[in-house]
N, C-alpha and C. Protein backbone atom coordinates (compact mmCIF):
# COMPACT_ATOMS: atom_id res chain seq x y z
N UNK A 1 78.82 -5.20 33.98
CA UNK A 1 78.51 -4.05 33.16
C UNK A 1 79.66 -3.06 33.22
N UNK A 2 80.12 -2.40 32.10
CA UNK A 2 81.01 -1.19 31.65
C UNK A 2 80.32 -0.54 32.69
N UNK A 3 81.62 0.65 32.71
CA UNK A 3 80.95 2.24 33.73
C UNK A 3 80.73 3.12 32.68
N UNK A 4 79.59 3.61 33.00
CA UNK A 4 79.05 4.31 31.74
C UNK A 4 79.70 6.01 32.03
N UNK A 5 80.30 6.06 30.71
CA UNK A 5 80.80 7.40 31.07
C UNK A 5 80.14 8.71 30.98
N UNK A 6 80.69 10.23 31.38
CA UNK A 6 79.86 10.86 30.86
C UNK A 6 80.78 12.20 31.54
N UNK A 7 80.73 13.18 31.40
CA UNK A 7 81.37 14.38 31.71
C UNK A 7 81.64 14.58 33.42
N UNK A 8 80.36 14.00 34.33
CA UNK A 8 80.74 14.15 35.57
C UNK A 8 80.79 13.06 35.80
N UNK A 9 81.45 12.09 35.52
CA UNK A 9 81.78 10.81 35.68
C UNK A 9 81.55 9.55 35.48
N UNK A 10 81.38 8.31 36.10
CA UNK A 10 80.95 6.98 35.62
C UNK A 10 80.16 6.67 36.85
N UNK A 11 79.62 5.94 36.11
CA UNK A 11 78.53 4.65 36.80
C UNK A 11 79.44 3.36 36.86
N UNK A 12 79.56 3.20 37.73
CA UNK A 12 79.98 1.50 38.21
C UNK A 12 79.75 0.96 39.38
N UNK A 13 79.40 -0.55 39.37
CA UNK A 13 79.05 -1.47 40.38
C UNK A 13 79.62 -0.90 42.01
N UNK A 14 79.09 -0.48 43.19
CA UNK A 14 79.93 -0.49 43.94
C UNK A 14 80.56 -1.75 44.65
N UNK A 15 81.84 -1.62 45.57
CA UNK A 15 82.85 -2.52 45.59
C UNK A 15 83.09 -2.68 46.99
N UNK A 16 83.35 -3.40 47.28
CA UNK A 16 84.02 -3.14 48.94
C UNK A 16 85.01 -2.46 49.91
N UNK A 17 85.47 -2.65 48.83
CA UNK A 17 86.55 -1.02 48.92
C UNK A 17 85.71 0.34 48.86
N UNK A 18 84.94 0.75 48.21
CA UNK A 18 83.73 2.12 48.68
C UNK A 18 83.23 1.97 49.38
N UNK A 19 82.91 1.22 50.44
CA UNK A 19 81.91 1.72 51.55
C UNK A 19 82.31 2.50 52.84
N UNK A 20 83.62 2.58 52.76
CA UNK A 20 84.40 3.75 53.91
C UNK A 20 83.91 5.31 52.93
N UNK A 21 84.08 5.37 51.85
CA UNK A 21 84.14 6.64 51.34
C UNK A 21 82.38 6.82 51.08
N UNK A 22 81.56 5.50 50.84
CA UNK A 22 80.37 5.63 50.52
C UNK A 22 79.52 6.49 52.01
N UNK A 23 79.87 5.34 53.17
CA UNK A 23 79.70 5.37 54.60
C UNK A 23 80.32 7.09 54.88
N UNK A 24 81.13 7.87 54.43
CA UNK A 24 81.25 9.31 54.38
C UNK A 24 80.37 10.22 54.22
N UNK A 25 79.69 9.77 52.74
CA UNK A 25 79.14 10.68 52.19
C UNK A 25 77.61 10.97 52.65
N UNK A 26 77.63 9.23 53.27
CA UNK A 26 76.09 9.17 54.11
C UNK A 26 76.18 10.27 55.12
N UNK A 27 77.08 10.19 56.25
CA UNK A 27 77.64 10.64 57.63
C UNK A 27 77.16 12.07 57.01
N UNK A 28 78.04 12.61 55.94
CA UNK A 28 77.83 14.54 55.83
C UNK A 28 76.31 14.79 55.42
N UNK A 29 75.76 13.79 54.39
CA UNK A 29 74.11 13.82 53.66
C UNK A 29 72.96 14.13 54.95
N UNK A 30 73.18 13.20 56.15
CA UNK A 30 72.69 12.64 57.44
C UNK A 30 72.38 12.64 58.45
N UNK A 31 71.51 13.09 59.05
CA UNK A 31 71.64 13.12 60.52
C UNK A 31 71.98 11.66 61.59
N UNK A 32 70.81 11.03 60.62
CA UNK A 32 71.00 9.27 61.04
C UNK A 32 71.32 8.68 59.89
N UNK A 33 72.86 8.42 59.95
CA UNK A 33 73.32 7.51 58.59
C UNK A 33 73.21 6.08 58.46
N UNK A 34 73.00 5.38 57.66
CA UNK A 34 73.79 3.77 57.38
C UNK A 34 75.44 3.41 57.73
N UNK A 35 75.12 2.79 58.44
CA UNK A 35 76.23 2.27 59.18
C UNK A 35 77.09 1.57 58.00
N UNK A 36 78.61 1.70 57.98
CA UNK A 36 79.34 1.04 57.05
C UNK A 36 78.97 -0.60 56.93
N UNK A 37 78.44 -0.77 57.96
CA UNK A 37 77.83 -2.54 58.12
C UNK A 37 76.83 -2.90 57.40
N UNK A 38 75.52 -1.93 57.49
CA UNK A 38 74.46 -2.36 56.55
C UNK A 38 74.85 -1.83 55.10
N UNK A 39 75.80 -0.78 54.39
CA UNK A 39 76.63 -1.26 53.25
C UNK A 39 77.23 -2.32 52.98
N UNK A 40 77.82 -2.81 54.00
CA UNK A 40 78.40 -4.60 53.45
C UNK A 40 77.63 -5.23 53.12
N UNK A 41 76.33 -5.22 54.29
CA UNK A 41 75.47 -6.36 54.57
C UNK A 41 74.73 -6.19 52.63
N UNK A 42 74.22 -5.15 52.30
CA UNK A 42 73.87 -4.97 50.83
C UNK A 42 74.51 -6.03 50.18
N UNK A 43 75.88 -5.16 49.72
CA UNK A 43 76.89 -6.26 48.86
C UNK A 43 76.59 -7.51 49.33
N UNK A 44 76.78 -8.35 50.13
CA UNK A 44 76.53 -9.63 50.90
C UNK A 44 75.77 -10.36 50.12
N UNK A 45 74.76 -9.39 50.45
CA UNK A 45 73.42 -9.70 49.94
C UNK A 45 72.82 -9.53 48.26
N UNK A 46 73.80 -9.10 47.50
CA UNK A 46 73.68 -8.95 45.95
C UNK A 46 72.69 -8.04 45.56
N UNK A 47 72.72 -7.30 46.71
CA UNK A 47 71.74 -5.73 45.87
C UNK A 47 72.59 -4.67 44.96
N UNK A 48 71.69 -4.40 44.23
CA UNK A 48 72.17 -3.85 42.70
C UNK A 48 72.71 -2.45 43.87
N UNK A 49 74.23 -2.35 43.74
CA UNK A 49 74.76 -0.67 44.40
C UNK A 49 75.64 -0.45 43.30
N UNK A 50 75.14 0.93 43.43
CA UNK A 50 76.16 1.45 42.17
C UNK A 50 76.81 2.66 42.80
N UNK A 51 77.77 3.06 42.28
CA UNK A 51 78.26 4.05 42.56
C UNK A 51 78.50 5.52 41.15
N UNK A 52 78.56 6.42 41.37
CA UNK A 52 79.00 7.62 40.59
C UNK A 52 80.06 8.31 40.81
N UNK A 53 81.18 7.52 39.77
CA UNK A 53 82.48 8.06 40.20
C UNK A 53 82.76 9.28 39.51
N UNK A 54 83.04 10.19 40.45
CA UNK A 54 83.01 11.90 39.90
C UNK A 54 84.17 12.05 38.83
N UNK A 55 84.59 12.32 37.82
CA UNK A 55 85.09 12.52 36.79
C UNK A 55 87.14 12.79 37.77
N UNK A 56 87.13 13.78 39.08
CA UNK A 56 88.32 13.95 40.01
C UNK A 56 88.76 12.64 40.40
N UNK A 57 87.92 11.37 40.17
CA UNK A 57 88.23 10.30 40.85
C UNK A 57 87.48 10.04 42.15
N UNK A 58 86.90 10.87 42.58
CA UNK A 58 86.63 10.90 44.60
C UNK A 58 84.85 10.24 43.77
N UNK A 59 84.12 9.99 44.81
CA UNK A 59 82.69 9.27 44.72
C UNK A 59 81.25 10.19 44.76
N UNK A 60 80.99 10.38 44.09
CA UNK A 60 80.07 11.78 43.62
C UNK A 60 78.82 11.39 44.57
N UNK A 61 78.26 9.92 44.21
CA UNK A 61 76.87 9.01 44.56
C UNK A 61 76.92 8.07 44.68
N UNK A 62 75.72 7.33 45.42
CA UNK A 62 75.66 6.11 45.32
C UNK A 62 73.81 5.76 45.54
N UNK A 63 73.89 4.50 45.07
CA UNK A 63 72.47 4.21 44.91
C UNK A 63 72.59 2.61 45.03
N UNK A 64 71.09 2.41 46.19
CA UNK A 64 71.39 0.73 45.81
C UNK A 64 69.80 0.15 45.78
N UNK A 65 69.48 -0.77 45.02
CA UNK A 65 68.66 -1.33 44.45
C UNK A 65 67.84 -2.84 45.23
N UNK A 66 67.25 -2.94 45.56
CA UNK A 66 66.65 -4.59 45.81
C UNK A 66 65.59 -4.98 44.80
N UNK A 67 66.35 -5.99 44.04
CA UNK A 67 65.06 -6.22 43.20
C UNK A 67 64.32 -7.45 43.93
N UNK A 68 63.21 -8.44 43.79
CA UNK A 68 62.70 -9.65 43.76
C UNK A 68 61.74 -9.52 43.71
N UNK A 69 61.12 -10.68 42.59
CA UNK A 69 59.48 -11.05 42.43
C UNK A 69 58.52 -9.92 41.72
N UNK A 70 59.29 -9.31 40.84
CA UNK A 70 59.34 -8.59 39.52
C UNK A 70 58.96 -7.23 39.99
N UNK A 71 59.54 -6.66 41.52
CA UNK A 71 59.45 -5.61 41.99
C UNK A 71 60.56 -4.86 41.97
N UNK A 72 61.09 -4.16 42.82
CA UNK A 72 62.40 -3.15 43.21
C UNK A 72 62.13 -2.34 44.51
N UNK A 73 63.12 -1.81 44.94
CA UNK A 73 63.09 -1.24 46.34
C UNK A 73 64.06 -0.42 46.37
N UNK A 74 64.02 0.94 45.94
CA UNK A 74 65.25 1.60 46.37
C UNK A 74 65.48 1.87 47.34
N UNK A 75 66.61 1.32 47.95
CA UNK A 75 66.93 1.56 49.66
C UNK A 75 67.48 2.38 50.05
N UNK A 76 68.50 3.38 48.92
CA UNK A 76 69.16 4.58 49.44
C UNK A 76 69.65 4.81 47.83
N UNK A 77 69.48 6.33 48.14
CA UNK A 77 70.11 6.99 46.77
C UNK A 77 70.94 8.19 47.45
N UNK A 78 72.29 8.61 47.07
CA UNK A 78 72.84 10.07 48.01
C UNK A 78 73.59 10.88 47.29
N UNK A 79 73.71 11.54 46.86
CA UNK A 79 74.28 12.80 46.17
C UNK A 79 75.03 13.24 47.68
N UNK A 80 76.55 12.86 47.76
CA UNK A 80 77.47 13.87 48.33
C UNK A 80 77.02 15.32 48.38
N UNK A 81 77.05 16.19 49.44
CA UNK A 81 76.27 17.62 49.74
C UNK A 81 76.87 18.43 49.03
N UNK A 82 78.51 18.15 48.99
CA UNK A 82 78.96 18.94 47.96
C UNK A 82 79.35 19.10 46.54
N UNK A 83 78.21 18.14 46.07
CA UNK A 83 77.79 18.02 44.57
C UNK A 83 76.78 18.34 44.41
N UNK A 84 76.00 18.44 45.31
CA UNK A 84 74.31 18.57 44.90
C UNK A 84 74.02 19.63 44.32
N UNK A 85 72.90 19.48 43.46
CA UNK A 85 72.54 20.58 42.53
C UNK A 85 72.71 20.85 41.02
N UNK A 86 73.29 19.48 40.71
CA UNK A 86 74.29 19.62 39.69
C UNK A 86 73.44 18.27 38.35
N UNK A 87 72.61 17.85 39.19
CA UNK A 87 71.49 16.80 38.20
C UNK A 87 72.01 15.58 38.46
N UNK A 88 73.11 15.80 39.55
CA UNK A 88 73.23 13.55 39.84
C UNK A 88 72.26 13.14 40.25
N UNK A 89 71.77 13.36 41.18
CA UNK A 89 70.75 12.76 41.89
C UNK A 89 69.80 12.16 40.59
N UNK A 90 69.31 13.09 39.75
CA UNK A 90 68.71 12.62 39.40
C UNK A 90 69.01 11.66 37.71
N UNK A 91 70.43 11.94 37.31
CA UNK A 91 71.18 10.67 37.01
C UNK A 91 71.12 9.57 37.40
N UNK A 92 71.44 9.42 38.77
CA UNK A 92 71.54 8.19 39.36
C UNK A 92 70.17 7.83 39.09
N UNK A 93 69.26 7.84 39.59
CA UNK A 93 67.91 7.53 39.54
C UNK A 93 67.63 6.89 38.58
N UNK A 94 68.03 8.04 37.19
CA UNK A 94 67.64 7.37 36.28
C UNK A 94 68.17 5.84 36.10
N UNK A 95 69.47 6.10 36.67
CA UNK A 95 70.03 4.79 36.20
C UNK A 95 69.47 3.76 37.01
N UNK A 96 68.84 3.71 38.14
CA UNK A 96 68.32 2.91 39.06
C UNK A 96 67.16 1.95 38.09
N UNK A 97 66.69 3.30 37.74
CA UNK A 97 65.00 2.51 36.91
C UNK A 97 65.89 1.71 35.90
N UNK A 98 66.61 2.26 35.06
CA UNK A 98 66.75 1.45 34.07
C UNK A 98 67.69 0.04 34.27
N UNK A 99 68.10 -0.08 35.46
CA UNK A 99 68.63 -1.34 35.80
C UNK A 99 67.29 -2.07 36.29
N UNK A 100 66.52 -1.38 36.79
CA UNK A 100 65.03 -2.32 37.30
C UNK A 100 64.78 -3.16 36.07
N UNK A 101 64.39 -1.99 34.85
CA UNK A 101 63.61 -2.54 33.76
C UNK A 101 64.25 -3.40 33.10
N UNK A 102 66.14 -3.37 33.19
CA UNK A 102 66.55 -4.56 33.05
C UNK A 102 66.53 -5.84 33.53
N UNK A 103 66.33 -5.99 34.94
CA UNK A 103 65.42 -6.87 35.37
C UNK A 103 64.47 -7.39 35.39
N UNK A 104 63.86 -7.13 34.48
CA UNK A 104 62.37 -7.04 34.58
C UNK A 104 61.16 -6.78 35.31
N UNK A 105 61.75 -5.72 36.20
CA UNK A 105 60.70 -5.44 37.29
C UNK A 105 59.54 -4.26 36.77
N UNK A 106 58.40 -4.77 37.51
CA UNK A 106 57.19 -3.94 36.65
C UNK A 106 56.95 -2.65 37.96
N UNK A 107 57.41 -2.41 38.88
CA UNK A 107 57.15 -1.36 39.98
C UNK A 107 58.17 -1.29 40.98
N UNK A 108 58.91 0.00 40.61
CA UNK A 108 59.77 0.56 41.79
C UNK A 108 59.36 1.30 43.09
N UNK A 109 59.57 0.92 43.94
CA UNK A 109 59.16 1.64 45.36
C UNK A 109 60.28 2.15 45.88
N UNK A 110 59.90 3.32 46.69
CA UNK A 110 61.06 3.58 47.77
C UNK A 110 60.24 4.31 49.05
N UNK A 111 60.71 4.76 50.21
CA UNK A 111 60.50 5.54 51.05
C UNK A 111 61.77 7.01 51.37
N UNK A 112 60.72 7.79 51.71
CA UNK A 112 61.57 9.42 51.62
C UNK A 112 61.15 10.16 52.96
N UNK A 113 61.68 11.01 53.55
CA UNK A 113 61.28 11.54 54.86
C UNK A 113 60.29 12.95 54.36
N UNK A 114 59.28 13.22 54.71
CA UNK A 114 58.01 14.30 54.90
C UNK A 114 59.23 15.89 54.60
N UNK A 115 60.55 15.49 55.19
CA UNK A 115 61.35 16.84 55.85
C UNK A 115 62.30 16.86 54.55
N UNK A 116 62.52 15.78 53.70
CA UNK A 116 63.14 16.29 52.00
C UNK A 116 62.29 16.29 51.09
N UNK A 117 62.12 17.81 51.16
CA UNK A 117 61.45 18.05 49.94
C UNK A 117 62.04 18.04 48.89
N UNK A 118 63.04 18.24 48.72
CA UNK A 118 64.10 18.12 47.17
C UNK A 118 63.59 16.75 46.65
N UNK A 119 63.75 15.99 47.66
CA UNK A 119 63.76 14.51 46.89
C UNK A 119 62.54 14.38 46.14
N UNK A 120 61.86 14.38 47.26
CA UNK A 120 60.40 14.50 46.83
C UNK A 120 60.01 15.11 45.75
N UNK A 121 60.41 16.54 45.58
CA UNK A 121 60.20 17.11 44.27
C UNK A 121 60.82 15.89 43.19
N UNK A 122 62.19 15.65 43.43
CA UNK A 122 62.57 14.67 41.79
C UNK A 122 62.00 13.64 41.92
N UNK A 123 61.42 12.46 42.76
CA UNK A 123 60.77 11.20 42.51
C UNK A 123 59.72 11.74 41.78
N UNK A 124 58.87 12.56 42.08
CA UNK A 124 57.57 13.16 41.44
C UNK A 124 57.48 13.80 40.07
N UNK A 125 58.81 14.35 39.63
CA UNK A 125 59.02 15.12 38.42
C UNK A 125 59.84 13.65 37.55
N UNK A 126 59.70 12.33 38.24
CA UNK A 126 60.11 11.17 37.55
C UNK A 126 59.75 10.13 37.76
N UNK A 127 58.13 10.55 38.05
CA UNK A 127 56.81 9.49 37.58
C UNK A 127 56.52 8.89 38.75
N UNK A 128 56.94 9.05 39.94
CA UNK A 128 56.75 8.63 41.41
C UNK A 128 55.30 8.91 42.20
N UNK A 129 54.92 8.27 42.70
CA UNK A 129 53.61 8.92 43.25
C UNK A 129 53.08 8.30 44.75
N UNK A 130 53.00 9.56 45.58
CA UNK A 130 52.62 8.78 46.98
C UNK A 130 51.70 7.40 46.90
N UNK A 131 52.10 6.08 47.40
CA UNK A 131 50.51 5.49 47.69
C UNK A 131 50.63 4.90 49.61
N UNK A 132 50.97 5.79 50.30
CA UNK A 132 50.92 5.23 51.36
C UNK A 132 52.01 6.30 52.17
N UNK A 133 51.95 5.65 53.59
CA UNK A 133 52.72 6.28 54.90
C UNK A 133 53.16 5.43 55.64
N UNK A 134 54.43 5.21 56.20
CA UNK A 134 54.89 3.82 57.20
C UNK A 134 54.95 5.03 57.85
N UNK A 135 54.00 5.25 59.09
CA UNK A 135 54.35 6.08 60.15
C UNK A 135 55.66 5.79 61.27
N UNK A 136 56.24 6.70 62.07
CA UNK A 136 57.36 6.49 62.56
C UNK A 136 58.54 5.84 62.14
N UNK A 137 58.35 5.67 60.65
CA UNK A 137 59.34 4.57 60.42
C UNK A 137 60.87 5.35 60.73
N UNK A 138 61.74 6.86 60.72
CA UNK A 138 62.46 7.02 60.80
C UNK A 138 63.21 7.72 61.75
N UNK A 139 64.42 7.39 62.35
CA UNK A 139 64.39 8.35 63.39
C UNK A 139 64.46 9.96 63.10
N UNK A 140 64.43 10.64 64.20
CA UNK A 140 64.72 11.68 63.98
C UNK A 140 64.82 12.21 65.15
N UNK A 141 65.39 13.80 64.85
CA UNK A 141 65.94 14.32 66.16
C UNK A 141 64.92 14.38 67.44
N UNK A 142 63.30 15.19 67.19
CA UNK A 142 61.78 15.06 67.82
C UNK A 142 61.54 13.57 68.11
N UNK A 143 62.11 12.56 67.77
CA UNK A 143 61.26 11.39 68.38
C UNK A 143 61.85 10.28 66.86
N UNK A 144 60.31 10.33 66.15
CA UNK A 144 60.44 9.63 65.09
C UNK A 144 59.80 10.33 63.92
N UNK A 145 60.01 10.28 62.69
CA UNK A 145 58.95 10.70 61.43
C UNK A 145 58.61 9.72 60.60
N UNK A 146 57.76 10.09 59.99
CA UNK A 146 56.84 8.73 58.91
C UNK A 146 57.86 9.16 58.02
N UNK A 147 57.63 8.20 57.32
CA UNK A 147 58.05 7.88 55.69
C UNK A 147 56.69 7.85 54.45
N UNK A 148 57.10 8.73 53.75
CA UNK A 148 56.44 8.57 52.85
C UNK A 148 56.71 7.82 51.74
N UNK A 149 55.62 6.79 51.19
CA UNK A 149 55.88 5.78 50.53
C UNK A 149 55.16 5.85 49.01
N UNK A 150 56.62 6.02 48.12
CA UNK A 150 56.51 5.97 47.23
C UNK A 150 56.26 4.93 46.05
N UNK A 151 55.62 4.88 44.69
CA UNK A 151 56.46 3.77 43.25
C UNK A 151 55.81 4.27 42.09
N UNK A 152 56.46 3.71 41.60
CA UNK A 152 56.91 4.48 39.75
C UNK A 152 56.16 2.89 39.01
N UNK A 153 55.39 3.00 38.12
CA UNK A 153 55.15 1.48 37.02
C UNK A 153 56.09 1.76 36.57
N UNK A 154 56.68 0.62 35.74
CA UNK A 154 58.10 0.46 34.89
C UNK A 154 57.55 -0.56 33.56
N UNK A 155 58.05 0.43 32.39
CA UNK A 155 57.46 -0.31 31.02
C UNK A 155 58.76 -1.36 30.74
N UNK A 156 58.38 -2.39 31.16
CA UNK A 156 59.56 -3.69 31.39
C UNK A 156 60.00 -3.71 29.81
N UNK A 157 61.50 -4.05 29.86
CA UNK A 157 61.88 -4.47 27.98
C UNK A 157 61.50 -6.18 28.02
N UNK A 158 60.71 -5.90 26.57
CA UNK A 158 60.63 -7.23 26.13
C UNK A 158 61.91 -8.35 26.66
């Protein structure tokens, strides 16, 4: 797929060459980041990662996808801290679903921490809706926190 352009930049596949700068943006986003390893291990593994290359050239976002068995799994979406605010986040997103529905997947899921509410606010203001809790699933500084578990239906294209 083309990188789709647009005033704050492009959408394109991420590469192996981004995951030092991707693996950055986690580290500043983060208290407990993704290790530059489980970024490879993704690619490896042929999950849909995209990146948002900021219009300066440097890496605005990134987002990566698991589809199988006409589902999806967003495993990480990140707006660099010093872009946020600016409607990537919820760019990217969009673009997430609409690579689902190119797949044909009929339900996107993800998990979000109780302690981002931002996020929370945009999955919800883009059709997301709690159905569940993986308790302790994440670390955190107190011990551990649940995850709240999100998914969106997706009107699949013919």
């Amino acid at each position: 797929m083309a990188a789709q352009m647009a005033p704050e930049g492009a959408f394109r596949p991420m590469r192996p060459g981004d995951v030092a700068a991707v693996a950055a943006i986690e580290a500043r986003a983060y208290p407990f980041p993704w290790t530059p390893g489980l970024f490879h291990d993704c690619l490896t593994a042929g999950y849909s990662a995209w990146v948002l290359e900021a219009a300066d050239g440097g890496l605005a976002a990134y987002a990566i996808l698991a589809v199988g068995a006409g589902e999806a799994h967003l495993l990480n979406l990140c707006v660099d801290p010093g872009r946020q605010g600016r409607g990537l986040g919820r760019r990217l997103l969009r673009r997430m679903l609409e690579l689902a529905r190119w797949q044909g997947v009929g339900r996107l899921f993800l998990e979000v921490r109780p302690s981002n509410p931002v996020a929370i606010a945009l999955y919800r203001s883009e059709g997301f809706v709690e159905i569940g809790r993986r308790p302790r699933y994440y670390p955190a500084r107190d011990g551990r926190e649940d995850a709240i578990v999100m998914a969106r239906e997706l009107a699949v294209r013919p």
